[in-house]
C-alpha atoms as a PDB file:
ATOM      1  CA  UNK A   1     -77.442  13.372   8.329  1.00  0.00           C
ATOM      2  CA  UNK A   2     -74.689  13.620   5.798  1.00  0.00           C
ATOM      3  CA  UNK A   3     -71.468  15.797   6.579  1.00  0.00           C
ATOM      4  CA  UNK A   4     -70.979  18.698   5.031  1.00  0.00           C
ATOM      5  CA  UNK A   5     -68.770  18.802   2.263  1.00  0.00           C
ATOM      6  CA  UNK A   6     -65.239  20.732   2.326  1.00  0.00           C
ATOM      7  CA  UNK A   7     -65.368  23.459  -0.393  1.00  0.00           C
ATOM      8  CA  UNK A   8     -61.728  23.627  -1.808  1.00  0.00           C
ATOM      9  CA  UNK A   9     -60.390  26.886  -3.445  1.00  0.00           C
ATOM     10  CA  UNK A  10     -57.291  25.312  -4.409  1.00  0.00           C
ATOM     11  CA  UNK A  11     -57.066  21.499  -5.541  1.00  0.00           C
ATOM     12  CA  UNK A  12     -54.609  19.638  -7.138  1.00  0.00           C
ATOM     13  CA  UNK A  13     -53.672  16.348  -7.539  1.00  0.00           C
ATOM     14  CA  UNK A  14     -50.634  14.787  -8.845  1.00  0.00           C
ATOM     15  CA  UNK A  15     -49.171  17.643 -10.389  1.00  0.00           C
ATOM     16  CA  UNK A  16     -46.170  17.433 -12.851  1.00  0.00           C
ATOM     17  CA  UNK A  17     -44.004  20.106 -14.328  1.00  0.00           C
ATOM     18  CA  UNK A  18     -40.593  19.299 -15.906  1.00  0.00           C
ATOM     19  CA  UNK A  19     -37.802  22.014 -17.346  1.00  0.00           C
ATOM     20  CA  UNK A  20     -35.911  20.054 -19.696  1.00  0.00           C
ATOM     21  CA  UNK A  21     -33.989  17.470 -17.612  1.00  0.00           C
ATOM     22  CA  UNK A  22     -35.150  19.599 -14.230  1.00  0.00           C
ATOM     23  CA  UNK A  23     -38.459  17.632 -12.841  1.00  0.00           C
ATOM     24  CA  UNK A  24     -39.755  20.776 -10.819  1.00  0.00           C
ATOM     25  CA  UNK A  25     -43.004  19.479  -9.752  1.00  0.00           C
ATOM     26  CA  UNK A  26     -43.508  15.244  -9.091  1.00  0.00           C
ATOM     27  CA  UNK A  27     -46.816  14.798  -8.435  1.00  0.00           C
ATOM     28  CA  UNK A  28     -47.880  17.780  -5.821  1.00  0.00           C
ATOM     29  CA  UNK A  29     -51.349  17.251  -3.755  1.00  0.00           C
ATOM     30  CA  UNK A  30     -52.755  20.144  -2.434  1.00  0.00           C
ATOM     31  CA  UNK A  31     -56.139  20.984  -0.833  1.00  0.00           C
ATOM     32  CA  UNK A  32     -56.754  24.678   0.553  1.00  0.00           C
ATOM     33  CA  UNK A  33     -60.302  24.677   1.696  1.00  0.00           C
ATOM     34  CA  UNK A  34     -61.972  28.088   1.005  1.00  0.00           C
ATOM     35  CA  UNK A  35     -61.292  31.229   3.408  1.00  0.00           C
ATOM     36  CA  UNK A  36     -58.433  29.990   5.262  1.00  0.00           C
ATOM     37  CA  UNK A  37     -54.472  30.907   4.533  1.00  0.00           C
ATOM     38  CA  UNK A  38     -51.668  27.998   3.409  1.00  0.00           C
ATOM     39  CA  UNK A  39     -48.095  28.234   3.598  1.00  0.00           C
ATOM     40  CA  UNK A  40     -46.543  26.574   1.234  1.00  0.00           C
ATOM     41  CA  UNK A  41     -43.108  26.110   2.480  1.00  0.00           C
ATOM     42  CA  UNK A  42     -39.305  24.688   1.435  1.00  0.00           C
ATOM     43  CA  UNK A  43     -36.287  24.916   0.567  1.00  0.00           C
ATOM     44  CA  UNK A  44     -35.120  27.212  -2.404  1.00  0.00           C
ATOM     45  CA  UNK A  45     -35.565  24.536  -5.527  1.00  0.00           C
ATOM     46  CA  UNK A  46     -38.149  22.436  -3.695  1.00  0.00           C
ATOM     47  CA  UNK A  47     -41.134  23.646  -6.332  1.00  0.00           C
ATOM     48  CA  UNK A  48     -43.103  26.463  -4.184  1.00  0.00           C
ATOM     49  CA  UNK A  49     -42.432  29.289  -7.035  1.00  0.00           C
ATOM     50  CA  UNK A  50     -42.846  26.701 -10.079  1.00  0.00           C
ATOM     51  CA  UNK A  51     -46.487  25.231  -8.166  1.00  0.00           C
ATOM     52  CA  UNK A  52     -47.643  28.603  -8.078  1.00  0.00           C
ATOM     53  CA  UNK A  53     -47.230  29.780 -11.676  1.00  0.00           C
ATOM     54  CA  UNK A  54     -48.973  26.393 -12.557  1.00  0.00           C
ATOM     55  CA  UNK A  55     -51.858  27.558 -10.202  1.00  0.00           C
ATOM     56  CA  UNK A  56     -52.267  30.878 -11.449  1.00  0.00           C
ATOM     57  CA  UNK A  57     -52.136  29.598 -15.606  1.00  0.00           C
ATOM     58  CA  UNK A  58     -48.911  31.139 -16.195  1.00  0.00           C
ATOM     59  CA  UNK A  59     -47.454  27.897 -17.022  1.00  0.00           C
ATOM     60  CA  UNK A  60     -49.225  24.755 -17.666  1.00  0.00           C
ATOM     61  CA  UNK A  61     -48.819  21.470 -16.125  1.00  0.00           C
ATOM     62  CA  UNK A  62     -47.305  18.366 -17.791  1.00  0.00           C
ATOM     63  CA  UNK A  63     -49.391  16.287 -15.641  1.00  0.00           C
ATOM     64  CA  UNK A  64     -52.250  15.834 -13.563  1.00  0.00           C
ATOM     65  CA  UNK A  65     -55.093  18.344 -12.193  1.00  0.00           C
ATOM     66  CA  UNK A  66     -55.377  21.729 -10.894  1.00  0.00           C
ATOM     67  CA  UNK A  67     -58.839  23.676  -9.868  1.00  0.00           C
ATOM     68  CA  UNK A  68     -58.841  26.821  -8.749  1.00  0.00           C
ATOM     69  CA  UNK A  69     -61.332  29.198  -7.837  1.00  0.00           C
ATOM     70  CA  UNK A  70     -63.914  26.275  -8.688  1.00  0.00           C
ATOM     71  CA  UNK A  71     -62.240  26.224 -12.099  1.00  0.00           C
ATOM     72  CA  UNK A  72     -59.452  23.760 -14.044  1.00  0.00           C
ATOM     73  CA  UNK A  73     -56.423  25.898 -14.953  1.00  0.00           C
ATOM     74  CA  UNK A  74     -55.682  23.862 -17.907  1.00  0.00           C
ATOM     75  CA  UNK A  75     -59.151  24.125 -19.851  1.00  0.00           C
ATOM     76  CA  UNK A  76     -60.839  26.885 -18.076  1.00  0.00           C
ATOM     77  CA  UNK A  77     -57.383  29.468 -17.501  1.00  0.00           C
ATOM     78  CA  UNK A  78     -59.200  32.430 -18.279  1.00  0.00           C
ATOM     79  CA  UNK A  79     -62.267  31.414 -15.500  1.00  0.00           C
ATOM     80  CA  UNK A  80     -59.202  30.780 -13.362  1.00  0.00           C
ATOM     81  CA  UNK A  81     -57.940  34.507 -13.835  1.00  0.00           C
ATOM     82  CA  UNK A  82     -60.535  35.823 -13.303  1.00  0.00           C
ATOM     83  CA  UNK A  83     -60.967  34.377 -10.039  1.00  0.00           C
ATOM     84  CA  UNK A  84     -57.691  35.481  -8.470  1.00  0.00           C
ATOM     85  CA  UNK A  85     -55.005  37.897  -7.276  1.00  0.00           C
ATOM     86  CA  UNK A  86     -51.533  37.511  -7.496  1.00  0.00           C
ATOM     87  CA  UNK A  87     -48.803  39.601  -5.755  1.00  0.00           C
ATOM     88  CA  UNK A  88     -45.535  38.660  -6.474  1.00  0.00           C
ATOM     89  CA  UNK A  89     -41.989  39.822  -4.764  1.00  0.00           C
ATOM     90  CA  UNK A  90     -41.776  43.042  -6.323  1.00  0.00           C
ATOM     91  CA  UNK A  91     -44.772  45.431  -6.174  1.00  0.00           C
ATOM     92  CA  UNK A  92     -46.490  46.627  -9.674  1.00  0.00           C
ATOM     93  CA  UNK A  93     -46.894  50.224  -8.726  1.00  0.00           C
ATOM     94  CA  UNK A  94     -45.936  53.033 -10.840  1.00  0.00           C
ATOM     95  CA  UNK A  95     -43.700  55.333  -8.526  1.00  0.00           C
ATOM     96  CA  UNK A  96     -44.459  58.207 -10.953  1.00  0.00           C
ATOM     97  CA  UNK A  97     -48.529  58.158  -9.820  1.00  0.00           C
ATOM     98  CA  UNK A  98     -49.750  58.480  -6.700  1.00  0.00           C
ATOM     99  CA  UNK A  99     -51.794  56.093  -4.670  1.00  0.00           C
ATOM    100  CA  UNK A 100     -54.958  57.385  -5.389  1.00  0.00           C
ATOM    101  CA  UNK A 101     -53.964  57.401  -9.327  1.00  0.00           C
ATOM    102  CA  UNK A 102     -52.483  53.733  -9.093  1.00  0.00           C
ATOM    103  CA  UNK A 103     -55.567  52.561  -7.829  1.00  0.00           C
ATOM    104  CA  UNK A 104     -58.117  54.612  -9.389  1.00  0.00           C
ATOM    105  CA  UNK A 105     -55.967  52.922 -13.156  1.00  0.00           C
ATOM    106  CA  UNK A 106     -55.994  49.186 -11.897  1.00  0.00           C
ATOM    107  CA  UNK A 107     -59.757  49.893 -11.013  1.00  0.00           C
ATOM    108  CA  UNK A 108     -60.244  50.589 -14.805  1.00  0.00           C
ATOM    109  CA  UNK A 109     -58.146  47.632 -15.792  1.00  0.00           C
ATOM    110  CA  UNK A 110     -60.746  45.347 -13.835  1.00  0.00           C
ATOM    111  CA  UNK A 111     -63.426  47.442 -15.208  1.00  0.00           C
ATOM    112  CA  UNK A 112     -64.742  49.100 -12.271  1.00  0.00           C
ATOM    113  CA  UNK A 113     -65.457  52.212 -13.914  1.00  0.00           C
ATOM    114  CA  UNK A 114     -67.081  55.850 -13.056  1.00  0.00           C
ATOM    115  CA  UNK A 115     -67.862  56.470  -9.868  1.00  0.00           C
ATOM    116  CA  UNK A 116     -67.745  52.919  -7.826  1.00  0.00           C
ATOM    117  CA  UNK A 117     -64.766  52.103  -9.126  1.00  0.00           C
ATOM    118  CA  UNK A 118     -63.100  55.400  -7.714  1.00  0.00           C
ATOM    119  CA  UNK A 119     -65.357  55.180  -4.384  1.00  0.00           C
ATOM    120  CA  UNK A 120     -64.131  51.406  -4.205  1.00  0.00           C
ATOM    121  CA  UNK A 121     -59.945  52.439  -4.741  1.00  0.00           C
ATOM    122  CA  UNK A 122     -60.775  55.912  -2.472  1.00  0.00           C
ATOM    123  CA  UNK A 123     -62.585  52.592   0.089  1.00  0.00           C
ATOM    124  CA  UNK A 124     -59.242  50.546  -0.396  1.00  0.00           C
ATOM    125  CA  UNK A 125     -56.830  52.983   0.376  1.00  0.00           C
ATOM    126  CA  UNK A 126     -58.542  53.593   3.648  1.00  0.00           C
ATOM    127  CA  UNK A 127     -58.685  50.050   4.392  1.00  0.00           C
ATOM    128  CA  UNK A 128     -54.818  49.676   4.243  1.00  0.00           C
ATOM    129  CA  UNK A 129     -53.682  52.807   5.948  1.00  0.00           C
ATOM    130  CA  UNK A 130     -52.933  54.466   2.953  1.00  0.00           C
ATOM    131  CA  UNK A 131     -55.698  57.531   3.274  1.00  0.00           C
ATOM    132  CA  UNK A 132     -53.134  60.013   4.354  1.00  0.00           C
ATOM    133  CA  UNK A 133     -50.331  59.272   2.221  1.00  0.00           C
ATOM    134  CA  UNK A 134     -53.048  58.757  -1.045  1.00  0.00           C
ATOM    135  CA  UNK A 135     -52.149  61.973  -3.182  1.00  0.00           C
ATOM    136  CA  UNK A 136     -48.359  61.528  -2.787  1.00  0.00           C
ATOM    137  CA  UNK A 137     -46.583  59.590  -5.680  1.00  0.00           C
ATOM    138  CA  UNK A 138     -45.624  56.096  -4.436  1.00  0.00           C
ATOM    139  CA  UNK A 139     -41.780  56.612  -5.283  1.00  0.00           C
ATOM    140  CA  UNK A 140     -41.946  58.607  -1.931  1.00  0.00           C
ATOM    141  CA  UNK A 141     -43.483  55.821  -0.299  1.00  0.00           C
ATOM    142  CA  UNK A 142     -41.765  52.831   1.966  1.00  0.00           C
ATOM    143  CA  UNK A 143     -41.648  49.446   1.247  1.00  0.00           C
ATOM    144  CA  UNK A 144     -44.117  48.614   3.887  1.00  0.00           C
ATOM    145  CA  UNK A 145     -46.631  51.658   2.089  1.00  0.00           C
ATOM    146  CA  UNK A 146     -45.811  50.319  -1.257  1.00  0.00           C
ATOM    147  CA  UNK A 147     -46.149  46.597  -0.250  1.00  0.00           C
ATOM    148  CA  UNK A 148     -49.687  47.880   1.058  1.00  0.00           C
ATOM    149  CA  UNK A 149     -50.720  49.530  -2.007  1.00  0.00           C
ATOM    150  CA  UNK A 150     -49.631  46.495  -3.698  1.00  0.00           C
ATOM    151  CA  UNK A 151     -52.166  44.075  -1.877  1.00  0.00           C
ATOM    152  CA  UNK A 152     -55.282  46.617  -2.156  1.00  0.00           C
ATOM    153  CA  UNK A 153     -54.544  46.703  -5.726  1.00  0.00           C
ATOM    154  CA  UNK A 154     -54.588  42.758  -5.724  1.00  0.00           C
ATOM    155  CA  UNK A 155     -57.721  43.051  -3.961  1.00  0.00           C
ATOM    156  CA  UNK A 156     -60.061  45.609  -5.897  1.00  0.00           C
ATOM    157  CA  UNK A 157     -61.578  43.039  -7.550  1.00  0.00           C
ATOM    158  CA  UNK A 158     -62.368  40.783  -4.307  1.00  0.00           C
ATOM    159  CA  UNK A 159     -60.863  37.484  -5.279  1.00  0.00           C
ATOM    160  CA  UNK A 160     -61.470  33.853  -4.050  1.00  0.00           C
ATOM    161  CA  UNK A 161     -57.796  33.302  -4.272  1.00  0.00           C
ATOM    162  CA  UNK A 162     -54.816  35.488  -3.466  1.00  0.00           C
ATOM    163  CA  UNK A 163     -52.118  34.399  -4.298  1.00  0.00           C
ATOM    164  CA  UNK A 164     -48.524  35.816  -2.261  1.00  0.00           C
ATOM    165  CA  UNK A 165     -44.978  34.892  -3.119  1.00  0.00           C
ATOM    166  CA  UNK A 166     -42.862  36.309  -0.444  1.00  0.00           C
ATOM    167  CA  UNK A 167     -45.359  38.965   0.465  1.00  0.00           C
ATOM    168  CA  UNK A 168     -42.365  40.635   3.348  1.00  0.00           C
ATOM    169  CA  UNK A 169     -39.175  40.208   1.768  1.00  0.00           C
ATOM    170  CA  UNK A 170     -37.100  43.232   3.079  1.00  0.00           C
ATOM    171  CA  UNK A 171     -39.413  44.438   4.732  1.00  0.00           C
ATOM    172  CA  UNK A 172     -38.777  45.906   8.479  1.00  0.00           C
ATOM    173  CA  UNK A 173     -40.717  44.251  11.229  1.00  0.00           C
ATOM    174  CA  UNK A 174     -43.103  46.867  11.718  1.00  0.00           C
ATOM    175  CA  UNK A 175     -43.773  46.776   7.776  1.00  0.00           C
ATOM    176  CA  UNK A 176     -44.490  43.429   8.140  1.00  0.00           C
ATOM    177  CA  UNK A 177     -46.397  43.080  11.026  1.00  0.00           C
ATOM    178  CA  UNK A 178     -48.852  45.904   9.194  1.00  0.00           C
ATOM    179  CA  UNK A 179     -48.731  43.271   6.157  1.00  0.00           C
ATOM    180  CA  UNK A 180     -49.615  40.308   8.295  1.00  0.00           C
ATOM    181  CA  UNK A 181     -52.783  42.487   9.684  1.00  0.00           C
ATOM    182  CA  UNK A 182     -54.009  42.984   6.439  1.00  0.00           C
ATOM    183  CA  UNK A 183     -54.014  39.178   5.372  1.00  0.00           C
ATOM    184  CA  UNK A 184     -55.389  38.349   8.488  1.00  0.00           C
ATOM    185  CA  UNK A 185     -58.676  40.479   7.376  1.00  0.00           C
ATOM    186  CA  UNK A 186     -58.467  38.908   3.826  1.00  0.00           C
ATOM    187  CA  UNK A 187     -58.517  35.762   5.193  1.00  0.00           C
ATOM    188  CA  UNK A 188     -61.436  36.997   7.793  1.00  0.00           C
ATOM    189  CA  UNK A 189     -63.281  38.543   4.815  1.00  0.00           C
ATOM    190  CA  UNK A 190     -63.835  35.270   3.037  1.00  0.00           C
ATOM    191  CA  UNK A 191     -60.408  35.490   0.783  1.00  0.00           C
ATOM    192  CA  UNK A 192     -58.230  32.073  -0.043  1.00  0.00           C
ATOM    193  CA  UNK A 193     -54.690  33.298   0.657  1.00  0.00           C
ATOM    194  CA  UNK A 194     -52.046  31.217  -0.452  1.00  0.00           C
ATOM    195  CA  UNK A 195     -48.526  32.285   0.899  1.00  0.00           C
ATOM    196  CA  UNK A 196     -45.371  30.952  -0.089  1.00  0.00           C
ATOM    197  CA  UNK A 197     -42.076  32.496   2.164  1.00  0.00           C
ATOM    198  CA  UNK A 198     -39.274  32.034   3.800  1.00  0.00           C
ATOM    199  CA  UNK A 199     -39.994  33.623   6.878  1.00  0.00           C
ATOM    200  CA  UNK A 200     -41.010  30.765   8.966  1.00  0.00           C
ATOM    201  CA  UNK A 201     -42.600  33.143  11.780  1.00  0.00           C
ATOM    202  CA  UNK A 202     -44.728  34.272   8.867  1.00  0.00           C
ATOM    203  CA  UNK A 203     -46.647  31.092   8.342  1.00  0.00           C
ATOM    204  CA  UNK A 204     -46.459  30.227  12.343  1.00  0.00           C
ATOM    205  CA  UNK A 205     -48.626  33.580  12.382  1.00  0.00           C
ATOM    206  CA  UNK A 206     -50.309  33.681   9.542  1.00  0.00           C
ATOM    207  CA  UNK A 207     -51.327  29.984   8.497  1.00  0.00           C
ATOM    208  CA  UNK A 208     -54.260  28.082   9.165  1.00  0.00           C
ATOM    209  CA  UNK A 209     -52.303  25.252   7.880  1.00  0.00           C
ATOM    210  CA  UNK A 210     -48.528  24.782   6.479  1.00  0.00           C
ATOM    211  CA  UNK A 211     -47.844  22.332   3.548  1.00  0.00           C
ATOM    212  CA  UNK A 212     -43.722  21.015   3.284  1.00  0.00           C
ATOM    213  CA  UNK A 213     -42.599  21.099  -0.132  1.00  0.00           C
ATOM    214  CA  UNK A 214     -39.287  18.915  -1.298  1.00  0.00           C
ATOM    215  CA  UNK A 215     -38.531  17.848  -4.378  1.00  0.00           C
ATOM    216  CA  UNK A 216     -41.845  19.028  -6.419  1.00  0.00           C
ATOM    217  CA  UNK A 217     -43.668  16.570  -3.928  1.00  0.00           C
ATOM    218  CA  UNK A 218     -46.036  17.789  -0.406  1.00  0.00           C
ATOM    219  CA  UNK A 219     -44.074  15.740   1.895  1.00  0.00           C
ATOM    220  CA  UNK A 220     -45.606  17.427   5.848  1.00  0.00           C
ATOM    221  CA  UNK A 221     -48.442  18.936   6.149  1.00  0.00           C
ATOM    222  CA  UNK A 222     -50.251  20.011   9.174  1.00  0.00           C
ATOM    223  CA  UNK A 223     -51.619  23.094  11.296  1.00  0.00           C
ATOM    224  CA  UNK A 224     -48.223  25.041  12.812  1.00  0.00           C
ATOM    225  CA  UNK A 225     -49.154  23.562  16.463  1.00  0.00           C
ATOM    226  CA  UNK A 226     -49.241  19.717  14.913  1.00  0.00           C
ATOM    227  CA  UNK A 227     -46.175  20.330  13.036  1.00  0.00           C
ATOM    228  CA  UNK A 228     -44.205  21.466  16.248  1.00  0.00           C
ATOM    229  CA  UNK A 229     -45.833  18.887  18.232  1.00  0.00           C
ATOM    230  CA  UNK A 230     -44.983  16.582  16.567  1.00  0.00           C
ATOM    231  CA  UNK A 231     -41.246  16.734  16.877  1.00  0.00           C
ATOM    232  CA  UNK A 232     -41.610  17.825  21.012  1.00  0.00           C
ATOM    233  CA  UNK A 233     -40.078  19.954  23.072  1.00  0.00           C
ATOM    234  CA  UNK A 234     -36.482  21.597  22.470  1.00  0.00           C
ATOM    235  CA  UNK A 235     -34.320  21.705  24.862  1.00  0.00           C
ATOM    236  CA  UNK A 236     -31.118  24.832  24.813  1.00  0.00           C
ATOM    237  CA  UNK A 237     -28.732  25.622  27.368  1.00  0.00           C
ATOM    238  CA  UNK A 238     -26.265  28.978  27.354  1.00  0.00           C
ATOM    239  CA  UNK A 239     -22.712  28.542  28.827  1.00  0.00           C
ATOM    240  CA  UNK A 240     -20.494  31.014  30.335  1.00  0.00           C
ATOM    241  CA  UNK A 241     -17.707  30.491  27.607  1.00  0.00           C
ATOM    242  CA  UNK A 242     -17.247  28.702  24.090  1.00  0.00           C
ATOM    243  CA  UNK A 243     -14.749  25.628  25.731  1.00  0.00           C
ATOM    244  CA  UNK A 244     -18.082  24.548  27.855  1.00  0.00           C
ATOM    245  CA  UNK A 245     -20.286  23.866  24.366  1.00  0.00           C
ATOM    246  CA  UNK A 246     -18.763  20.580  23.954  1.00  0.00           C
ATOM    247  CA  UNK A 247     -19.352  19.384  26.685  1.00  0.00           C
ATOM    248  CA  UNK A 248     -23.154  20.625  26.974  1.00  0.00           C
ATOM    249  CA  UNK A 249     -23.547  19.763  23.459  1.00  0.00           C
ATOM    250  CA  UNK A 250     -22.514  15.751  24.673  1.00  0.00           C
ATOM    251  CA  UNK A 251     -24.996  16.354  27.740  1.00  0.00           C
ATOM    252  CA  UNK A 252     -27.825  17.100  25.571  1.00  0.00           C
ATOM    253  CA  UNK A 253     -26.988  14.405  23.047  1.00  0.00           C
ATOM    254  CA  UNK A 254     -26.996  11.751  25.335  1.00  0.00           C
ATOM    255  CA  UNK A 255     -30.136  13.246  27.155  1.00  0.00           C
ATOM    256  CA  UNK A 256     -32.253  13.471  24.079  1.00  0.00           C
ATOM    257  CA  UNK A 257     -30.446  11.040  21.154  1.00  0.00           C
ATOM    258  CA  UNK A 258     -30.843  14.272  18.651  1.00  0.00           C
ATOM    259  CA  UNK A 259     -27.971  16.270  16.494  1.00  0.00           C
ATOM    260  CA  UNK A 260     -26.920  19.282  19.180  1.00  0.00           C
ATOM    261  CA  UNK A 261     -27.789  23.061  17.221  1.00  0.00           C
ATOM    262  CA  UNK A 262     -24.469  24.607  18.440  1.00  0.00           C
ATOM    263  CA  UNK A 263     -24.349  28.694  18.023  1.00  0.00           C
ATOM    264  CA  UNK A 264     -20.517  29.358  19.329  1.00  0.00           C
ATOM    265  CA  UNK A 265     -21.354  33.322  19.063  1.00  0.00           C
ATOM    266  CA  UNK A 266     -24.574  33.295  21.840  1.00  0.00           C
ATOM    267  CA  UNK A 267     -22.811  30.496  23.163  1.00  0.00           C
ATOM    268  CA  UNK A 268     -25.661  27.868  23.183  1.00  0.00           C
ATOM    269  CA  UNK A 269     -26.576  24.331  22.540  1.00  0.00           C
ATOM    270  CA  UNK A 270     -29.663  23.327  21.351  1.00  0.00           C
ATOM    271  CA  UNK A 271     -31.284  19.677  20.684  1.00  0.00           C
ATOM    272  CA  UNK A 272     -34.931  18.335  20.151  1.00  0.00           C
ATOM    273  CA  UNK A 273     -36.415  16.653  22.850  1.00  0.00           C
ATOM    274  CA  UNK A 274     -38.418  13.869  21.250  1.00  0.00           C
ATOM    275  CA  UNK A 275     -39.009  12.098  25.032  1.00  0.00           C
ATOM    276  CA  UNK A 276     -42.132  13.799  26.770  1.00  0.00           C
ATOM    277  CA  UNK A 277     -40.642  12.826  30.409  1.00  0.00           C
ATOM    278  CA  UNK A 278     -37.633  14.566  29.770  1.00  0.00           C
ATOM    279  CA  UNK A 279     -37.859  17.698  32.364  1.00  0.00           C
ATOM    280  CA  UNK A 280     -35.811  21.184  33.058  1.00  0.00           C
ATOM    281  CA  UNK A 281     -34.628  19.636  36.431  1.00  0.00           C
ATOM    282  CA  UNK A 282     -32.796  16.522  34.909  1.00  0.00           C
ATOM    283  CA  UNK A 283     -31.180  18.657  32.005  1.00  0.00           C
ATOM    284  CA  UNK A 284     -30.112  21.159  34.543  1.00  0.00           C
ATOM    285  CA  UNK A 285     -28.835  18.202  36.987  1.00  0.00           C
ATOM    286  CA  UNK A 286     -27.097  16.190  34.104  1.00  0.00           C
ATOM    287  CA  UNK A 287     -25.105  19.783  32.899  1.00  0.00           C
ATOM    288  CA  UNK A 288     -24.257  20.542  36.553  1.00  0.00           C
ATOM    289  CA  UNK A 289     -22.688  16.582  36.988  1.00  0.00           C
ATOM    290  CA  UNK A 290     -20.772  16.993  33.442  1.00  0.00           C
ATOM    291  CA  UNK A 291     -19.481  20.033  35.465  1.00  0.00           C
ATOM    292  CA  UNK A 292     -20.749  22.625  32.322  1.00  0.00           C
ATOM    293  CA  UNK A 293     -20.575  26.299  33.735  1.00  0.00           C
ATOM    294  CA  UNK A 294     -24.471  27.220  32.852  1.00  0.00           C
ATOM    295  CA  UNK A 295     -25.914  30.640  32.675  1.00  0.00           C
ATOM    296  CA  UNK A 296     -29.591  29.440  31.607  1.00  0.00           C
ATOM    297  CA  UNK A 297     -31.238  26.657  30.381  1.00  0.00           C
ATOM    298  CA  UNK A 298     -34.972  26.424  29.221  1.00  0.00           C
ATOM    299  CA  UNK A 299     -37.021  23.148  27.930  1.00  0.00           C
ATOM    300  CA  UNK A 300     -39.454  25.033  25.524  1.00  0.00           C
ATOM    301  CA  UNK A 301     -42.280  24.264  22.331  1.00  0.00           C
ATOM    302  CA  UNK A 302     -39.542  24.057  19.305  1.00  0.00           C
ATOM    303  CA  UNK A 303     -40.399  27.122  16.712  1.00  0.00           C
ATOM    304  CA  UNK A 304     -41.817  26.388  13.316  1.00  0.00           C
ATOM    305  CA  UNK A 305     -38.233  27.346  11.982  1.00  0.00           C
ATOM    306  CA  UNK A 306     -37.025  24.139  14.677  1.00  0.00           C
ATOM    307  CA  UNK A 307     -39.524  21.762  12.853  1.00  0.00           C
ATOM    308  CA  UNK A 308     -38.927  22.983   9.623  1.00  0.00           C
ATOM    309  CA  UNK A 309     -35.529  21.998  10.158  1.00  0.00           C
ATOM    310  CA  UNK A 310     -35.949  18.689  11.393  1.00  0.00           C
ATOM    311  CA  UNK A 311     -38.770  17.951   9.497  1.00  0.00           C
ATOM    312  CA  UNK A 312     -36.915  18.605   5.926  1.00  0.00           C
ATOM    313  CA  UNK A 313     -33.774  16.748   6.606  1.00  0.00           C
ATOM    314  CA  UNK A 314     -32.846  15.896  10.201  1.00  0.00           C
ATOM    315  CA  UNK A 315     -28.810  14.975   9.691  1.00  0.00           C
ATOM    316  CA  UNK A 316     -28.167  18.561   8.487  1.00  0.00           C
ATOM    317  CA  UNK A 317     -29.134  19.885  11.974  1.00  0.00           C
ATOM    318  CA  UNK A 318     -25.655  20.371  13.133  1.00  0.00           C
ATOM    319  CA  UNK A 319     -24.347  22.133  10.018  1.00  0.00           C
ATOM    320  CA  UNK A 320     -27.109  24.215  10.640  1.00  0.00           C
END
């Protein structure tokens, strides 16, 4: 019996986009398999921002292939368009209408017209949270509420792919967490979600998978549990005063051959633990030899924001 084939909603292979003497994009590989969420994360200048116009036709590539939505976004771009949502940093809303009116207008613009498209915007504004605040203009409303409105806009027309670029920037954590609900139930509902941000918790809770971008090129890629696996545990002591972290910091160097994370303010000293027989008990007994006046120590799962930074470039650990 053959194996079912992977459906991709987002494919590209060695994709090239250059800005004079800048080479944004060398040869980027992705592969975002239909109803599931990708972050696409890197440093600022690694080529998340400049991969993204490319995939939504805003700027073409100088090299290779890009399908989207079942479509190439160099000969088919208005297929492609048609196909997709795309929610940027700054929401689109007029702050002079009110929800209802914002939606009820981008309803026309996709040409839901007459009565579904008003009982679909009325249906969208419920969906988000937005039903009570609906016939107040959106300049009254909070960046969360406005963020909100943003994504039900993006998602009148049900697309295959939405695409978010920094989808919580600014926003408090409540705000957020609402946003991360409602691209959970995108994702749930069948919707391709493709997030690029720089909130690393973001993609640990949001992602099905995570794709490392340097240099214009995919460089890690893996589910947010393989990626943190992968580098093991972490191991961080706290002191009782700033003299002790040098001493910890040499403790936990020897003990696990990593750059020591040293935070002088909390007072702490942090390292990755690449040795799976390294345990609490000989960390603790190795700090209490060296004489280092502890307060707590823990031998944890590193967080995506841990990985990130190791996986990227592991000899700026320290300076960071």
């Amino acid at each position: 019996m053959l194996r079912a084939m992977t459906t991709y909603a987002v494919l590209s292979e060695g994709l090239e986009k250059h800005f004079g003497k800048v080479h944004a994009l060398r040869g980027l590989d992705l592969a975002v398999p239909e109803g599931t969420v990708c972050g696409l994360l890197g440093r600022n200048g690694a080529g998340k921002t400049t991969a993204v116009r490319v995939l939504t036709t805003l700027s073409p590539p100088d090299a290779g292939t890009a399908r989207v939505a079942g479509h190439d976004v160099r000969t088919e771009p208005h297929a492609v368009r048609a196909g997709i949502s795309v929610t940027g940093q700054h929401t689109g809303v007029d702050g002079d209408l009110t929800g209802r009116q914002n939606l009820r207008l981008f309803a026309r613009l996709h040409r839901l017209r007459g009565a579904s498209g008003r009982a679909r915007a009325d249906g969208m504004l419920e969906r988000f949270g937005l039903g009570e605040a609906a016939d107040r203009p959106t300049r009254t409303y909070s960046g969360g509420m406005r963020r909100r409105l943003d994504l039900a806009a993006c998602m009148l027309s049900r697309p295959r792919v939405l695409f978010l670029d920094e989808p919580t920037t600014g926003l408090d954590p409540v705000s957020r967490d609402g946003i991360w609900t409602a691209v959970r139930e995108l994702a749930d509902s069948g919707t391709t979600v493709l997030l690029t941000t720089q909130y690393l918790e973001e993609a640990d809770r949001l992602a099905h998978e995570v794709v490392l971008v340097d240099e214009g090129r995919a460089t890690v890629r893996g589910t947010p549990a393989q990626l943190k696996a992968e580098i093991g545990s972490y191991a961080e002591v706290v002191v009782e005063h700033e003299r002790a972290l040098t001493a910890a910091a040499d403790v936990l160097t020897a003990l696990t051959g990593s750059a020591v994370v040293v935070d002088a303010e909390r007072r702490t000293a942090g390292a990755v633990a690449t040795d799976p027989t390294l345990t609490l008990p000989l960390v603790v007994r190795e700090l209490d030899a060296a004489r280092v006046p502890l307060i707590d120590a823990t031998l944890r799962r590193p967080t995506l924001d841990e990985a990130f930074l190791r996986l990227t470039n592991p000899a700026e650990e320290t300076a960071a």
